[in-house]
C-alpha atoms as a PDB file:
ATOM      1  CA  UNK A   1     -11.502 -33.022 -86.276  1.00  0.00           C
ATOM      2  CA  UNK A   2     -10.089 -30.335 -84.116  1.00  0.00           C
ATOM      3  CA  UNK A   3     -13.660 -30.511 -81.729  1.00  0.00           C
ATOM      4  CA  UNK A   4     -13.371 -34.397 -81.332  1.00  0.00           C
ATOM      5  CA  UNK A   5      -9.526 -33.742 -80.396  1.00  0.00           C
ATOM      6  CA  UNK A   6     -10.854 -31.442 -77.603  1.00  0.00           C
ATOM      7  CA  UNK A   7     -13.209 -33.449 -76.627  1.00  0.00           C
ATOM      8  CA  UNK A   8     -10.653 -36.101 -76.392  1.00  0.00           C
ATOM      9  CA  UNK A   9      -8.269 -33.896 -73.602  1.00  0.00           C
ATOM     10  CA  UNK A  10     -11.261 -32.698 -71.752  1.00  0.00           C
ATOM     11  CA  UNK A  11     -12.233 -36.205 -71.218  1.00  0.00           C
ATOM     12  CA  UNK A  12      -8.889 -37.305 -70.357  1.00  0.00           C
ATOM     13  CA  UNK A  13      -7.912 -34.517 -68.142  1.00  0.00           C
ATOM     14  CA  UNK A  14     -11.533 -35.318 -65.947  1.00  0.00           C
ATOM     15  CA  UNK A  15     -10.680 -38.632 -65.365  1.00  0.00           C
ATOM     16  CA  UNK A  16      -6.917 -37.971 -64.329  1.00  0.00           C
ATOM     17  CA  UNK A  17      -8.409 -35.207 -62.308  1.00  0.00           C
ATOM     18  CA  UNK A  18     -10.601 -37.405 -61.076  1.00  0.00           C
ATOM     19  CA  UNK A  19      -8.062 -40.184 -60.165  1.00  0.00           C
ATOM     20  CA  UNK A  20      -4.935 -38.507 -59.062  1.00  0.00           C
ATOM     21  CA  UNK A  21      -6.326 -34.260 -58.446  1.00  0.00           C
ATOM     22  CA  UNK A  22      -2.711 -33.108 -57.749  1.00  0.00           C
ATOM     23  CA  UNK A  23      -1.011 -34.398 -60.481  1.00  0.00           C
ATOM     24  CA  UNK A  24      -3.883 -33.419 -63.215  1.00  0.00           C
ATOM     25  CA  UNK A  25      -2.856 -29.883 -62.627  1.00  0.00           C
ATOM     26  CA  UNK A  26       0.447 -30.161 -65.160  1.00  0.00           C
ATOM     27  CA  UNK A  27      -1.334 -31.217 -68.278  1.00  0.00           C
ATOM     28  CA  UNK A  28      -4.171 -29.122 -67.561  1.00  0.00           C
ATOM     29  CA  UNK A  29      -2.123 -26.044 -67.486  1.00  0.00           C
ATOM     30  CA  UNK A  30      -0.215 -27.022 -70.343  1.00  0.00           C
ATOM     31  CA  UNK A  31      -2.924 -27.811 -72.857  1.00  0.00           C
ATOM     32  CA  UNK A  32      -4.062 -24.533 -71.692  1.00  0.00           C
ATOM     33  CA  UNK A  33      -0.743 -22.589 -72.302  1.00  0.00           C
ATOM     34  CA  UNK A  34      -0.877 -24.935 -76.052  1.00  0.00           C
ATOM     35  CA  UNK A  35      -4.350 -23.239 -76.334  1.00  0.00           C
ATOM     36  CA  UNK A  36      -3.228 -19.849 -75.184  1.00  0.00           C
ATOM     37  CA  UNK A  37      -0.872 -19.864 -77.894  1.00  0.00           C
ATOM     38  CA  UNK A  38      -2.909 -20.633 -80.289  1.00  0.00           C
ATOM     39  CA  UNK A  39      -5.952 -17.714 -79.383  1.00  0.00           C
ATOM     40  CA  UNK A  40      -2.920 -15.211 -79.568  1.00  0.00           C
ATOM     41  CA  UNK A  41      -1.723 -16.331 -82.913  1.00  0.00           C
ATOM     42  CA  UNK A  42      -5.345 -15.941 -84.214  1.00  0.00           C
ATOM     43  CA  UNK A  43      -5.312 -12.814 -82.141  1.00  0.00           C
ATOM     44  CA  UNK A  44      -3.052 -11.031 -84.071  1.00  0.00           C
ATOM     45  CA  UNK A  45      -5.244 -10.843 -87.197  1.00  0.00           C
ATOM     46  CA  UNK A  46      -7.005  -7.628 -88.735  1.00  0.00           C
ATOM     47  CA  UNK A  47      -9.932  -6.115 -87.205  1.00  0.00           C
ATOM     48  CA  UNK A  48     -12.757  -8.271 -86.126  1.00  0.00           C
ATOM     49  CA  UNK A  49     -10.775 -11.231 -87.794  1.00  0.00           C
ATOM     50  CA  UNK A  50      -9.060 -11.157 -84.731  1.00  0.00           C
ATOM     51  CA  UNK A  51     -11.592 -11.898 -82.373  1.00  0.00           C
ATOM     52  CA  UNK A  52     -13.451 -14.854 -84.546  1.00  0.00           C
ATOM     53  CA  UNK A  53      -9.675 -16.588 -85.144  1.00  0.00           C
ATOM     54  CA  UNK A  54      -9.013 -16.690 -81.461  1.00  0.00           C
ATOM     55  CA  UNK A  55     -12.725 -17.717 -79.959  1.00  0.00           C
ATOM     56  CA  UNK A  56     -12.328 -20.936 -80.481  1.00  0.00           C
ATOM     57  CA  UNK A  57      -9.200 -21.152 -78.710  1.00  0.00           C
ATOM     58  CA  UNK A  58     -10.665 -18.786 -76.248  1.00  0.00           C
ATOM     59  CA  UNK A  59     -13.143 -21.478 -75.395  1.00  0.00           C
ATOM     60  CA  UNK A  60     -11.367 -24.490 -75.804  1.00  0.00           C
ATOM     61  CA  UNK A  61      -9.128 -23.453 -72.755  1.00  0.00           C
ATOM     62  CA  UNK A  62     -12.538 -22.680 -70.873  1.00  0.00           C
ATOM     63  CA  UNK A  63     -13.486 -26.330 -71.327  1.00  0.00           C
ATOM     64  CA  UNK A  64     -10.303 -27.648 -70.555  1.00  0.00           C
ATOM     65  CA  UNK A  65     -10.173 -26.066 -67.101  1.00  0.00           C
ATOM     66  CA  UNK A  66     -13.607 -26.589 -66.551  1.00  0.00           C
ATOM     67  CA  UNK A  67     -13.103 -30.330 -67.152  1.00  0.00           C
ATOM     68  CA  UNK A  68     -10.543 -31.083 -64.861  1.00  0.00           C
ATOM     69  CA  UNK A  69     -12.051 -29.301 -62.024  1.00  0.00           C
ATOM     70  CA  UNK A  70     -14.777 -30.843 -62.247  1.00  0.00           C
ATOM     71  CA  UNK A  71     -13.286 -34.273 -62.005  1.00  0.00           C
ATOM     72  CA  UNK A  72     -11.417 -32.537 -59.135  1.00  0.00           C
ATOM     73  CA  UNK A  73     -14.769 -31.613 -57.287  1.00  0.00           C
ATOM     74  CA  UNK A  74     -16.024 -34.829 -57.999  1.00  0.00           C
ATOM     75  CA  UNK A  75     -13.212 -36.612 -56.101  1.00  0.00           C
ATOM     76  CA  UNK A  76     -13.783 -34.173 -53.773  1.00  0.00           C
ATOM     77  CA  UNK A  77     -17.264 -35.364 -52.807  1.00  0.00           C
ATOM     78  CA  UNK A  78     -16.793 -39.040 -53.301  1.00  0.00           C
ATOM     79  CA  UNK A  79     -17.749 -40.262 -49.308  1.00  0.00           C
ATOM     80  CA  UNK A  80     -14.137 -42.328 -49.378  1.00  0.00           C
END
């Protein structure tokens, strides 16, 4: 459930990056501070627990950035 729900912001956040580039920027960088959050909570566990509780995070935020600037780039080479 948590995967789809990503996949759900990354989509979103490429398309508003896509259709207004400046103003994607907010909700980009606060799913990413949500997700930041979260990989330091999981962080915070014992020993290699640490590292496997805050991967997913960890990535999540990758693909949320990497979403929306792609849609940026995009925008960016549309010949309009």
């Amino acid at each position: 459930m948590i995967v789809v729900g990503i996949i759900a912001v990354c989509v979103v956040l490429a398309i508003l990056a896509f259709l207004v580039p400046r103003l994607s920027r907010h909700p980009e960088r606060g799913t990413q501070r949500t997700l930041g959050a979260g990989s330091r909570a999981g962080s915070k566990a014992p020993g290699p627990l640490g590292r496997i509780f805050s991967k997913p995070f960890r990535s999540s935020s990758k693909a949320v950035g990497r979403s929306g600037s792609a849609g940026r780039r995009a925008r960016g080479r549309m010949p309009l």
